[in-house]
PDB file of N, CA and C in Angstrom:
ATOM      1  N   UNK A   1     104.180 132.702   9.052  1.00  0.00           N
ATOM      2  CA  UNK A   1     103.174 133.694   9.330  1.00  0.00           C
ATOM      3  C   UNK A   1     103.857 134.926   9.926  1.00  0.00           C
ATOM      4  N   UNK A   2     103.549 135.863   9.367  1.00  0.00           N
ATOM      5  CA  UNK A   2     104.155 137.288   9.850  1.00  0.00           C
ATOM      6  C   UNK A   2     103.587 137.774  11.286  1.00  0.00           C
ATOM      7  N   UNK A   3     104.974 138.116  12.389  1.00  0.00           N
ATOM      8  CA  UNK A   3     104.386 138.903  13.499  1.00  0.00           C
ATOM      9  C   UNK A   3     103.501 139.728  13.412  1.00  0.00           C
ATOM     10  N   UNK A   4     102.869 139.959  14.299  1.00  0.00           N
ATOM     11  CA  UNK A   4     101.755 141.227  14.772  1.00  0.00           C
ATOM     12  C   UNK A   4     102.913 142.369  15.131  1.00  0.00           C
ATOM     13  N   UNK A   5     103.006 143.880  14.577  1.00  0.00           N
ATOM     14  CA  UNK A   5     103.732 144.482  14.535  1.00  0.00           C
ATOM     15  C   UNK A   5     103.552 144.955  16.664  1.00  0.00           C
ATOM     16  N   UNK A   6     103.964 145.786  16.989  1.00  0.00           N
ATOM     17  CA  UNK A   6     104.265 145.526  18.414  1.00  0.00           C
ATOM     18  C   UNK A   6     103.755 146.840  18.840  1.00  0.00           C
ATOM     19  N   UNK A   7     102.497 146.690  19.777  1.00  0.00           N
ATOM     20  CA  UNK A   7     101.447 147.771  19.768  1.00  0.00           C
ATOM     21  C   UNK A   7     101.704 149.005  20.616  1.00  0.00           C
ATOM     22  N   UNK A   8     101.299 149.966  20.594  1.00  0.00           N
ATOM     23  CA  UNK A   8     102.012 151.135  21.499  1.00  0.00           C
ATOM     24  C   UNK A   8     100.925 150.828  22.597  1.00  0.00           C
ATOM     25  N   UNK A   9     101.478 151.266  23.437  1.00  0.00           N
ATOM     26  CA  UNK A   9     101.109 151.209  25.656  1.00  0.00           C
ATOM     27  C   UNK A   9      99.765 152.161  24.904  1.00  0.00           C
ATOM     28  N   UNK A  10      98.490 150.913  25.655  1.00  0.00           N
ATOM     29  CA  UNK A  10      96.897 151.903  26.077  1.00  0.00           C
ATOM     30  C   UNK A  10      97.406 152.379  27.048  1.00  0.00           C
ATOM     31  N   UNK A  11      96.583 153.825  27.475  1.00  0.00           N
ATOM     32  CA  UNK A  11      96.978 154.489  28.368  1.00  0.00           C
ATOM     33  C   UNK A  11      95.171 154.202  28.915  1.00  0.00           C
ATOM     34  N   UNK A  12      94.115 153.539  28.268  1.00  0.00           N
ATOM     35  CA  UNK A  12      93.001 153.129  28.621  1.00  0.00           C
ATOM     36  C   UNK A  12      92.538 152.410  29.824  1.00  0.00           C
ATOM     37  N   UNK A  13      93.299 151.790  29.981  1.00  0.00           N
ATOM     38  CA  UNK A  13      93.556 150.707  30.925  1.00  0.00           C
ATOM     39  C   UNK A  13      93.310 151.505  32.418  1.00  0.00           C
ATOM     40  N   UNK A  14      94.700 152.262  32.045  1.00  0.00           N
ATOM     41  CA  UNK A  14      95.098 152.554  33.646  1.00  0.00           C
ATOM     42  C   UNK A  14      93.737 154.006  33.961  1.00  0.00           C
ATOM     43  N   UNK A  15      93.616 154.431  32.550  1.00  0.00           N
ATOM     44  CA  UNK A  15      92.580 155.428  33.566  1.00  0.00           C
ATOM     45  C   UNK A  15      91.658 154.814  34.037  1.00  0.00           C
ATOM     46  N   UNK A  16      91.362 153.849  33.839  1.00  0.00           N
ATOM     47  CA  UNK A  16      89.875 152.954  34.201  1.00  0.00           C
ATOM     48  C   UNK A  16      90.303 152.326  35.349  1.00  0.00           C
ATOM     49  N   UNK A  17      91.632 152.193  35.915  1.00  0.00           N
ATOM     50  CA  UNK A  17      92.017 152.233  36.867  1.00  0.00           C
ATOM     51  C   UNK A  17      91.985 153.133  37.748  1.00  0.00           C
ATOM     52  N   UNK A  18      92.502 154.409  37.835  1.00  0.00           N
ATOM     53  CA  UNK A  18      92.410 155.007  38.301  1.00  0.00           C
ATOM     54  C   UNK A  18      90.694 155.353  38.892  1.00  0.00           C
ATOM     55  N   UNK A  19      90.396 155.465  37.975  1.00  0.00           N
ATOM     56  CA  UNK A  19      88.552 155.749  38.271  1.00  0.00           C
ATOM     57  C   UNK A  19      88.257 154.989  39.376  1.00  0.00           C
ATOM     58  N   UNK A  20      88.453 154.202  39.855  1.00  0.00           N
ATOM     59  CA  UNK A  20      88.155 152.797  40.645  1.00  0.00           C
ATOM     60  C   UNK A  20      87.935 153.738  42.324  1.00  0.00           C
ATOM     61  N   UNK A  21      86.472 153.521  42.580  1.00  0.00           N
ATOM     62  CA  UNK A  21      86.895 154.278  44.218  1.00  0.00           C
ATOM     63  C   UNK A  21      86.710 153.515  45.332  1.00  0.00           C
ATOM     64  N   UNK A  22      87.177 151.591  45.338  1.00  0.00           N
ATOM     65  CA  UNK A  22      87.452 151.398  46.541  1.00  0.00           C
ATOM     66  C   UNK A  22      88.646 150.220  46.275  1.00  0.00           C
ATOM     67  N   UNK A  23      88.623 149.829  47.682  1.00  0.00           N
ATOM     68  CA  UNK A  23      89.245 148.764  47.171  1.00  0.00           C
ATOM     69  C   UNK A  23      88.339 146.975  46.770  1.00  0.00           C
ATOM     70  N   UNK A  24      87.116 147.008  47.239  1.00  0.00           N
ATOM     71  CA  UNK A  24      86.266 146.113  46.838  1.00  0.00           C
ATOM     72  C   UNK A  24      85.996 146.425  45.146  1.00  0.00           C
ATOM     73  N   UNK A  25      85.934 147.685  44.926  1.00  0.00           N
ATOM     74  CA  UNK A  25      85.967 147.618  43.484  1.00  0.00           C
ATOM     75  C   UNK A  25      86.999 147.246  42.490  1.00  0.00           C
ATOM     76  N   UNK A  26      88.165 147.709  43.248  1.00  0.00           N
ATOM     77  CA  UNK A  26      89.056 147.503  42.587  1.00  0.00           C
ATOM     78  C   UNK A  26      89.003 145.731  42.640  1.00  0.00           C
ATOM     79  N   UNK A  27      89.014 145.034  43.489  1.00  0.00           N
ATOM     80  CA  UNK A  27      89.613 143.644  43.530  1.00  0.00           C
ATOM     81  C   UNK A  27      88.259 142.875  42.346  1.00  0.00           C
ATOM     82  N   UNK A  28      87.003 143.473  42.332  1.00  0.00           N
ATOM     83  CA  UNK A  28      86.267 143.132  41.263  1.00  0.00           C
ATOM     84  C   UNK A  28      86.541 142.886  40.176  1.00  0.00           C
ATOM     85  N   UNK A  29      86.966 144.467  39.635  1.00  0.00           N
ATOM     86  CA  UNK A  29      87.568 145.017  38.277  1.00  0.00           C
ATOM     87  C   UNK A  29      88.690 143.990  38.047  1.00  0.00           C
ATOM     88  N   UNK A  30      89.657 143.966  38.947  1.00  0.00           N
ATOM     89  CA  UNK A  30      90.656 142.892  38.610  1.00  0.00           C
ATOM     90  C   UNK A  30      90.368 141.569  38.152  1.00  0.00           C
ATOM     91  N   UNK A  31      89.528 141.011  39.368  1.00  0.00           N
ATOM     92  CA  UNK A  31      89.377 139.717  39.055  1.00  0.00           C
ATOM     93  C   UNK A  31      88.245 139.402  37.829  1.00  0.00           C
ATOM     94  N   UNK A  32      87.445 140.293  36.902  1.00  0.00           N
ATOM     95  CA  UNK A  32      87.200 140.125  35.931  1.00  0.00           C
ATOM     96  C   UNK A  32      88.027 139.975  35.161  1.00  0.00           C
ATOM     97  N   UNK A  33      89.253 140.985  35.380  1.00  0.00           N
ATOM     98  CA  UNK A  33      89.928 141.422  34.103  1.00  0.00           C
ATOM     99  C   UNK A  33      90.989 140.110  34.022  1.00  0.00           C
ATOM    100  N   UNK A  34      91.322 139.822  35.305  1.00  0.00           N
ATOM    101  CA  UNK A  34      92.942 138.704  35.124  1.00  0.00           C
ATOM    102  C   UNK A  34      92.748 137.068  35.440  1.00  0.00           C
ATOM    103  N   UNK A  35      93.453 136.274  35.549  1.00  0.00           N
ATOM    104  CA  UNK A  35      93.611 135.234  36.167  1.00  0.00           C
ATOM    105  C   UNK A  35      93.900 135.132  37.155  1.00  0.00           C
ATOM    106  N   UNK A  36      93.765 133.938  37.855  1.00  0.00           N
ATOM    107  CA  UNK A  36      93.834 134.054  39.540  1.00  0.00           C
ATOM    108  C   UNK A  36      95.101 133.843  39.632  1.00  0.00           C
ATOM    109  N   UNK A  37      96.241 133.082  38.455  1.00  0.00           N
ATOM    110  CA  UNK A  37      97.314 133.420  38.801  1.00  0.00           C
ATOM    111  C   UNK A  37      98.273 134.397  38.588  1.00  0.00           C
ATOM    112  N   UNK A  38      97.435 135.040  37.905  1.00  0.00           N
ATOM    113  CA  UNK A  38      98.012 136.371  37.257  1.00  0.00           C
ATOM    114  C   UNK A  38      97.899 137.574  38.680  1.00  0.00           C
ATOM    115  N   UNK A  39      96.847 137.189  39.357  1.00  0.00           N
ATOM    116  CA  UNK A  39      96.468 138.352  40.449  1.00  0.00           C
ATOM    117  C   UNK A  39      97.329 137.869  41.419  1.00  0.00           C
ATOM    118  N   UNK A  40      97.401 136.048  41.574  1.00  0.00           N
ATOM    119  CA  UNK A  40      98.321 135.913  42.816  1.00  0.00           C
ATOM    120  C   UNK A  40     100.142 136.052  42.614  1.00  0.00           C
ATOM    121  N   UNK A  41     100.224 135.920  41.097  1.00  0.00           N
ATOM    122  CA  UNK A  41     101.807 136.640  41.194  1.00  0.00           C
ATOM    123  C   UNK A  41     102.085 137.931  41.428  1.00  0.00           C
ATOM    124  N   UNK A  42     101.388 138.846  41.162  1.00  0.00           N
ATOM    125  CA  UNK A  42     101.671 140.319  41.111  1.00  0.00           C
ATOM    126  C   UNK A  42     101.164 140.393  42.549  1.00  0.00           C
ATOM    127  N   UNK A  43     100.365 139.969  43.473  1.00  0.00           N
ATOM    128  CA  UNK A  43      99.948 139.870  44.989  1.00  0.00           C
ATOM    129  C   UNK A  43     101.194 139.504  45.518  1.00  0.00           C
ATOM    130  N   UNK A  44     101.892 138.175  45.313  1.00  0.00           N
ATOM    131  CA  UNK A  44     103.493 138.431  46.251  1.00  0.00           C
ATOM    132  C   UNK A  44     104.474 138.952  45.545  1.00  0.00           C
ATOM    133  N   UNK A  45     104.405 139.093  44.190  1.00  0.00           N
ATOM    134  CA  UNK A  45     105.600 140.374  43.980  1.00  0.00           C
ATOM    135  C   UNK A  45     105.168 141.449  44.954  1.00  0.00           C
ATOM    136  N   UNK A  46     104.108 142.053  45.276  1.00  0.00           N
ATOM    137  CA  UNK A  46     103.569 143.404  45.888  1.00  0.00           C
ATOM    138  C   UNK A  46     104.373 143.268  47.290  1.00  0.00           C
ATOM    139  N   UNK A  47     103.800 142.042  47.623  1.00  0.00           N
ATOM    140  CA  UNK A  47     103.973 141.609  49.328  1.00  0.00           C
ATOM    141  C   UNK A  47     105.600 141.389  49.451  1.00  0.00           C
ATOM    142  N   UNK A  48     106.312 140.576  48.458  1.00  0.00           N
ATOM    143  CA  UNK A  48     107.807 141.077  48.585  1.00  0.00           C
ATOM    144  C   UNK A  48     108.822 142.426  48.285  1.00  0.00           C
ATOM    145  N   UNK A  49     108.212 143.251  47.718  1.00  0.00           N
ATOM    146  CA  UNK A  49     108.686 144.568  47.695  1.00  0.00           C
ATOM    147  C   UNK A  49     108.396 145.190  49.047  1.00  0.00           C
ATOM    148  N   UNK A  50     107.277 144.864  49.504  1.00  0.00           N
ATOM    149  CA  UNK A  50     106.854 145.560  50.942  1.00  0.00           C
ATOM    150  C   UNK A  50     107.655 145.184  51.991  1.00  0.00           C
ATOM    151  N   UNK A  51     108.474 144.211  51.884  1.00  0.00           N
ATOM    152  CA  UNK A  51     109.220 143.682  52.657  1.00  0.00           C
ATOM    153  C   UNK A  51     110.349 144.015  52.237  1.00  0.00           C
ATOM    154  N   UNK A  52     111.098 144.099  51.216  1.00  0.00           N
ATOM    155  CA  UNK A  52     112.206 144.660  50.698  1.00  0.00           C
ATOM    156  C   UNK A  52     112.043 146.122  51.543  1.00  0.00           C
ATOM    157  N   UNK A  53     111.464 146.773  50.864  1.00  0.00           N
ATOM    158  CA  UNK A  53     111.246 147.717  51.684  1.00  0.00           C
ATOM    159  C   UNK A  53     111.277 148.495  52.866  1.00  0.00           C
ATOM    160  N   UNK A  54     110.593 147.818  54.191  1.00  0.00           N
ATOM    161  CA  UNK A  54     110.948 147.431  55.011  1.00  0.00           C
ATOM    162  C   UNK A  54     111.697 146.850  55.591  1.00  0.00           C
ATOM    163  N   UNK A  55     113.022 146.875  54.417  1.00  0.00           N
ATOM    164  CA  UNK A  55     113.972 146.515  54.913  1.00  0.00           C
ATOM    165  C   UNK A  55     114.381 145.138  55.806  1.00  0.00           C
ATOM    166  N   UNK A  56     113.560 144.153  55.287  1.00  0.00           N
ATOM    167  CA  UNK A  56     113.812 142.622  55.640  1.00  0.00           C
ATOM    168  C   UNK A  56     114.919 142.064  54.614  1.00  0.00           C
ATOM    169  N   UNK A  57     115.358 140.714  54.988  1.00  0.00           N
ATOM    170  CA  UNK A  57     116.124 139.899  54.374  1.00  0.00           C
ATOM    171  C   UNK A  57     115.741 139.107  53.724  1.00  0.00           C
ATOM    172  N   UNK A  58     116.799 138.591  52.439  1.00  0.00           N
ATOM    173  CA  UNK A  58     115.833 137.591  51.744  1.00  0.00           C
ATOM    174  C   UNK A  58     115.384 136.588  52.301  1.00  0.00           C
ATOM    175  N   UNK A  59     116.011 135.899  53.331  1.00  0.00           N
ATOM    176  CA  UNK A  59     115.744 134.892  53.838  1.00  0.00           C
ATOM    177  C   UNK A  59     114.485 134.924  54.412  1.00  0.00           C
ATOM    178  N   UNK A  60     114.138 135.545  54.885  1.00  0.00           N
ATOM    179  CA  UNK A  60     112.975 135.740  55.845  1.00  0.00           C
ATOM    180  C   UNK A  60     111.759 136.295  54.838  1.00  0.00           C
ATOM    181  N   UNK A  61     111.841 136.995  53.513  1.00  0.00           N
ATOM    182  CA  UNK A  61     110.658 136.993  52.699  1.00  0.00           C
ATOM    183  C   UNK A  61     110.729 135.796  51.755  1.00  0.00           C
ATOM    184  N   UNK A  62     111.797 134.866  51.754  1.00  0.00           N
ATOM    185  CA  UNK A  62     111.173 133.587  51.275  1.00  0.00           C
ATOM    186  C   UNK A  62     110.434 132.920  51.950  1.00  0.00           C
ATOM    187  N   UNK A  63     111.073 132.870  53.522  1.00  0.00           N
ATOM    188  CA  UNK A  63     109.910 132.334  53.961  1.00  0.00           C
ATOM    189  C   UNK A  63     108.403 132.532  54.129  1.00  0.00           C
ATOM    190  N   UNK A  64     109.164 133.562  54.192  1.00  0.00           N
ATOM    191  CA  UNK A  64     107.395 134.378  54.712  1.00  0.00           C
ATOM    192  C   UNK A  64     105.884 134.306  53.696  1.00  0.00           C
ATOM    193  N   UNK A  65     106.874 134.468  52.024  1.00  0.00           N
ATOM    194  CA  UNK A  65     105.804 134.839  50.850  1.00  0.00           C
ATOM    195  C   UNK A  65     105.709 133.077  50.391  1.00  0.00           C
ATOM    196  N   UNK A  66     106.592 132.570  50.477  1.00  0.00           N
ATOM    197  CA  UNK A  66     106.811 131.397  49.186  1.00  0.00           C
ATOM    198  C   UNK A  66     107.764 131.701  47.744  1.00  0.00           C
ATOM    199  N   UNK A  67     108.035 133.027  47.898  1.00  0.00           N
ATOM    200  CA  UNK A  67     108.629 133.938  46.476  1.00  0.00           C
ATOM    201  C   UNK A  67     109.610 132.747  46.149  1.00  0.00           C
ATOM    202  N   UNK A  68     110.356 132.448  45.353  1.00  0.00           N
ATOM    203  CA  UNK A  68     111.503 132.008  44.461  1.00  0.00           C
ATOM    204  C   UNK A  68     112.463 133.221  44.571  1.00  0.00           C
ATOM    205  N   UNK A  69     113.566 132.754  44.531  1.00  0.00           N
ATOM    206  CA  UNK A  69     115.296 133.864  45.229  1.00  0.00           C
ATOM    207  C   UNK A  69     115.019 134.604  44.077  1.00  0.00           C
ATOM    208  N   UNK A  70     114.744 133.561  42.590  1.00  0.00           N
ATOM    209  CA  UNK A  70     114.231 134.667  41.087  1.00  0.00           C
ATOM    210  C   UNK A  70     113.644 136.125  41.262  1.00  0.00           C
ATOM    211  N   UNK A  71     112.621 135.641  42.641  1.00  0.00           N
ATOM    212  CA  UNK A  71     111.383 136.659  41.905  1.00  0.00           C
ATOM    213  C   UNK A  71     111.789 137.749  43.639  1.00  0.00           C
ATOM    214  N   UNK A  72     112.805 137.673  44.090  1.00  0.00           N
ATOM    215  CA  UNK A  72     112.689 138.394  45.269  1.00  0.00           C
ATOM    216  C   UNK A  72     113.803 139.579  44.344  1.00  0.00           C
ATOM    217  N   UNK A  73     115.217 138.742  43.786  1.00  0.00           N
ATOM    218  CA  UNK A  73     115.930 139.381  43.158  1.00  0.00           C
ATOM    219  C   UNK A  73     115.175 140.707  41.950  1.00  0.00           C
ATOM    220  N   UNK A  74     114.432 139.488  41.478  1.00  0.00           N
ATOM    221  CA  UNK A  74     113.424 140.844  40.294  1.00  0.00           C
ATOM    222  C   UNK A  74     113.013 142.050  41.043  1.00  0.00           C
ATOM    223  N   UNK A  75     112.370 141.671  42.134  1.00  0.00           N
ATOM    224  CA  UNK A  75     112.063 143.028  42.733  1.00  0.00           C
ATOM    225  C   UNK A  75     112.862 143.927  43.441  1.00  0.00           C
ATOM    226  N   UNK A  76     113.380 143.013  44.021  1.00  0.00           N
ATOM    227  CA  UNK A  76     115.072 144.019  44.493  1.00  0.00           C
ATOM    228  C   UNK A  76     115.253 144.898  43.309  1.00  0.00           C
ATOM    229  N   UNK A  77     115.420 144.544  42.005  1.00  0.00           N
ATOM    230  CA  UNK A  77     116.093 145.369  40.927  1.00  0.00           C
ATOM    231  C   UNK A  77     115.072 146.581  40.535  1.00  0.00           C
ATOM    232  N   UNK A  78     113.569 146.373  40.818  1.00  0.00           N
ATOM    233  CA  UNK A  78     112.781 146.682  40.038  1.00  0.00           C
ATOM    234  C   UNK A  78     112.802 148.247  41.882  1.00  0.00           C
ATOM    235  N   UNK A  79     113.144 147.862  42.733  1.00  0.00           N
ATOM    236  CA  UNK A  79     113.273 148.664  43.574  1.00  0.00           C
ATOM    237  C   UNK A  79     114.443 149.874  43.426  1.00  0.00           C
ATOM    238  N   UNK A  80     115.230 149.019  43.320  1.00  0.00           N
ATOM    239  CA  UNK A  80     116.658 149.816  43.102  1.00  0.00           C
ATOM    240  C   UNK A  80     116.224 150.734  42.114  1.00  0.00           C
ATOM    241  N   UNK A  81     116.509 150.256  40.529  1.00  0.00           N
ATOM    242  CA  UNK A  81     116.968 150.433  39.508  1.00  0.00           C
ATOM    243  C   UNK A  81     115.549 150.980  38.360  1.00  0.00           C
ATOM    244  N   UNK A  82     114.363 150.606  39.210  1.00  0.00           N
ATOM    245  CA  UNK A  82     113.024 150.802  38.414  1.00  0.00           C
ATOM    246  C   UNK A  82     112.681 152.434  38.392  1.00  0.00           C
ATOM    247  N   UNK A  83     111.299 152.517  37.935  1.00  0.00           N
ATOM    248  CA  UNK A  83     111.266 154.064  38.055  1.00  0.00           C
ATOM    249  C   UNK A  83     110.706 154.896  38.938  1.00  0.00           C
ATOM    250  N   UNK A  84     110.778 153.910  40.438  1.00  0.00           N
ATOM    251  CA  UNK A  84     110.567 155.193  41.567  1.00  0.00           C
ATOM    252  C   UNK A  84     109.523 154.596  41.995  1.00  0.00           C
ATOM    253  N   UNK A  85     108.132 154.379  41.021  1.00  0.00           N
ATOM    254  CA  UNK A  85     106.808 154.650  41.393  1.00  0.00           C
ATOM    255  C   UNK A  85     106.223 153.670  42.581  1.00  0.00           C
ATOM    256  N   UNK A  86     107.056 152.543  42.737  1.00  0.00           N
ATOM    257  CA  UNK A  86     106.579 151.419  43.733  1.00  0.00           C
ATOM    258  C   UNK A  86     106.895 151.934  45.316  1.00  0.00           C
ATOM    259  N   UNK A  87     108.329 152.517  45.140  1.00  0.00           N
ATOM    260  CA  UNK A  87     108.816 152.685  46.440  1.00  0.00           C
ATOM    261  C   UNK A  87     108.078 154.360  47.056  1.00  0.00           C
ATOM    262  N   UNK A  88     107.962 154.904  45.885  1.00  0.00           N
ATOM    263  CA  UNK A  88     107.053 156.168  46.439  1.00  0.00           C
ATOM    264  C   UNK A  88     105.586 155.963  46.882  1.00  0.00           C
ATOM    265  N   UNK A  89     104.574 154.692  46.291  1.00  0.00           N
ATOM    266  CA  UNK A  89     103.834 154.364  47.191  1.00  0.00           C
ATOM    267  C   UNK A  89     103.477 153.681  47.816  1.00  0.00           C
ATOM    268  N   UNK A  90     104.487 153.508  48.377  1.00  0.00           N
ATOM    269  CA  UNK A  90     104.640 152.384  49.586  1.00  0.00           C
ATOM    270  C   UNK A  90     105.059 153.581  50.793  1.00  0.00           C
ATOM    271  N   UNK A  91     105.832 154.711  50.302  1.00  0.00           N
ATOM    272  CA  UNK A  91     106.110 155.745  51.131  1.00  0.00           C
ATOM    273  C   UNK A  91     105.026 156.511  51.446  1.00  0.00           C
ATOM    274  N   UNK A  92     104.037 156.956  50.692  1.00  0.00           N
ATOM    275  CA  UNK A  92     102.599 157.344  50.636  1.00  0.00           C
ATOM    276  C   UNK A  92     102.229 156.887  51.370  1.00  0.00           C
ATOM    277  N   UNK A  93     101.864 155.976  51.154  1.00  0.00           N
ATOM    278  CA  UNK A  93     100.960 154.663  52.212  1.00  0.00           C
ATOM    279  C   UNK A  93     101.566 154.901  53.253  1.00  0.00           C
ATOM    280  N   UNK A  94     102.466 154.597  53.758  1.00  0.00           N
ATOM    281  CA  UNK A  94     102.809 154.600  55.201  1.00  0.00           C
ATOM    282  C   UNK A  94     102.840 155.985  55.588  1.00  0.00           C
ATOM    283  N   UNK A  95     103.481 156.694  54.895  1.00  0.00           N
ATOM    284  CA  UNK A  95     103.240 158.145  55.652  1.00  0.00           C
ATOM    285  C   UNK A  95     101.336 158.576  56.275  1.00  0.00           C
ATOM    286  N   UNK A  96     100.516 158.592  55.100  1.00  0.00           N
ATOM    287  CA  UNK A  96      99.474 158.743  55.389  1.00  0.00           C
ATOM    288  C   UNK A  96      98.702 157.441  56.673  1.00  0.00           C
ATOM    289  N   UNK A  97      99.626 156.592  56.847  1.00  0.00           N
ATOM    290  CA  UNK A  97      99.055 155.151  58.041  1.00  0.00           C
ATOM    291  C   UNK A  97      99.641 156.034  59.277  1.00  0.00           C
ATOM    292  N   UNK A  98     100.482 157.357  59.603  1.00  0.00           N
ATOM    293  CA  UNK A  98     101.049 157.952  60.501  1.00  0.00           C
ATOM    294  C   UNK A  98     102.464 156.888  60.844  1.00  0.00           C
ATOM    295  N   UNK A  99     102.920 156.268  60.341  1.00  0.00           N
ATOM    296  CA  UNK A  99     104.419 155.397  60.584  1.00  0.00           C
ATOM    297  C   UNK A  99     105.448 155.735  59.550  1.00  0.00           C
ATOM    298  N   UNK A 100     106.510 155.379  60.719  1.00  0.00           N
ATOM    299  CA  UNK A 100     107.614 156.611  59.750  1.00  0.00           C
ATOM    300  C   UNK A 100     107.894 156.292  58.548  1.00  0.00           C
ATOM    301  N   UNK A 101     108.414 156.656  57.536  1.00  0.00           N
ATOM    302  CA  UNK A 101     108.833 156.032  56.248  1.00  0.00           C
ATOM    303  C   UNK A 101     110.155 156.205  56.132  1.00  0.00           C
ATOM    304  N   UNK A 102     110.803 155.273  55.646  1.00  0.00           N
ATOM    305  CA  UNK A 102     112.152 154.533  55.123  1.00  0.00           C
ATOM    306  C   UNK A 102     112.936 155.293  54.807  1.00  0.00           C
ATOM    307  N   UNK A 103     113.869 155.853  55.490  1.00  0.00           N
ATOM    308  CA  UNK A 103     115.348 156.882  55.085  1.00  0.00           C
ATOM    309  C   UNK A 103     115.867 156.094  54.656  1.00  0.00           C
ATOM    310  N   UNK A 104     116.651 156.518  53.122  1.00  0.00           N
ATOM    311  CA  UNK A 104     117.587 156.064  52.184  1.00  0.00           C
ATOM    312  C   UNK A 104     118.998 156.932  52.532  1.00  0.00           C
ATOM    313  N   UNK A 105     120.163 156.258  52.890  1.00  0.00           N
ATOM    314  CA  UNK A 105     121.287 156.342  52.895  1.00  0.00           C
ATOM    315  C   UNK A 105     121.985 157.115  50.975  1.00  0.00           C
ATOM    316  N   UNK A 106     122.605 158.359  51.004  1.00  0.00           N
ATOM    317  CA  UNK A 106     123.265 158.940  49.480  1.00  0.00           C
ATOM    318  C   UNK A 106     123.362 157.321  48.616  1.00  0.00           C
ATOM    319  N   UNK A 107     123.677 156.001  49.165  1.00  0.00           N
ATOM    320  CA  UNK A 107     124.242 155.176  48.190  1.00  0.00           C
ATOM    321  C   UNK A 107     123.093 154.345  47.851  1.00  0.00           C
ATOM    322  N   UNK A 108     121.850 154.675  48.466  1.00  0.00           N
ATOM    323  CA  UNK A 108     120.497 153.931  48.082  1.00  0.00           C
ATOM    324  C   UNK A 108     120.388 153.131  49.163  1.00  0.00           C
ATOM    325  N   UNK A 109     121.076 152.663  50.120  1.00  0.00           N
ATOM    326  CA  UNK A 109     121.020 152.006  51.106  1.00  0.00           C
ATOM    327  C   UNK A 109     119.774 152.506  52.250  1.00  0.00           C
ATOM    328  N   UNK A 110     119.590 151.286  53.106  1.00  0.00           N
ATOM    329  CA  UNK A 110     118.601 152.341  54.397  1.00  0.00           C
ATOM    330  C   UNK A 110     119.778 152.697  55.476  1.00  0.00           C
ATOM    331  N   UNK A 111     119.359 153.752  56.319  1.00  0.00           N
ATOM    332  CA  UNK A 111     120.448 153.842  57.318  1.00  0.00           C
ATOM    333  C   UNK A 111     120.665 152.710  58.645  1.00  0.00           C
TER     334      UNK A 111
END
């Protein structure tokens, strides 16, 4: 049986995302749209980047989330090496919470 040729990115999705004006709506919209394990993996990927972030150790966001060394490493990379958009709002967020946000060292490092 022949593949399904390989579909170009809805951009549908995310505006209907965007539209969303709380966060009770949003967790609605989601939980129609996904599985509960689909919401609870992308919930501690979220919660281990926030901690990456914040500049914790792995050790201490395994414990903390339950993550697998797999899925702490994924996000490490997806921090580093991804395209910005996670670590800029996570910088958002905290800037607008009034707490300082995360100085990056020239080599990507924190200071």
């Amino acid at each position: 049986m022949p593949r399904a040729s390989k579909k170009e990115r809805s951009f549908d999705l995310y505006e209907h995302i965007v539209s969303l004006r709380t966060v009770e709506e949003c967790c609605r919209f989601f939980d129609d749209l996904c599985a509960v394990t689909e919401l609870r993996a992308m919930e501690q990927r979220f919660d281990v980047a926030k901690m990456l972030h914040a500049g914790k150790v792995y050790t201490a966001i395994l414990n903390e989330t339950g993550a697998s060394s797999a899925t702490v490493s994924r996000v490490n990379r997806v921090l580093n090496y991804g395209t910005g958009a996670l670590g800029e709002i996570m910088d958002r967020v905290t800037e607008e919470q009034g707490e300082p946000v995360r100085q990056e060292t020239e080599d990507g490092g924190t200071p």
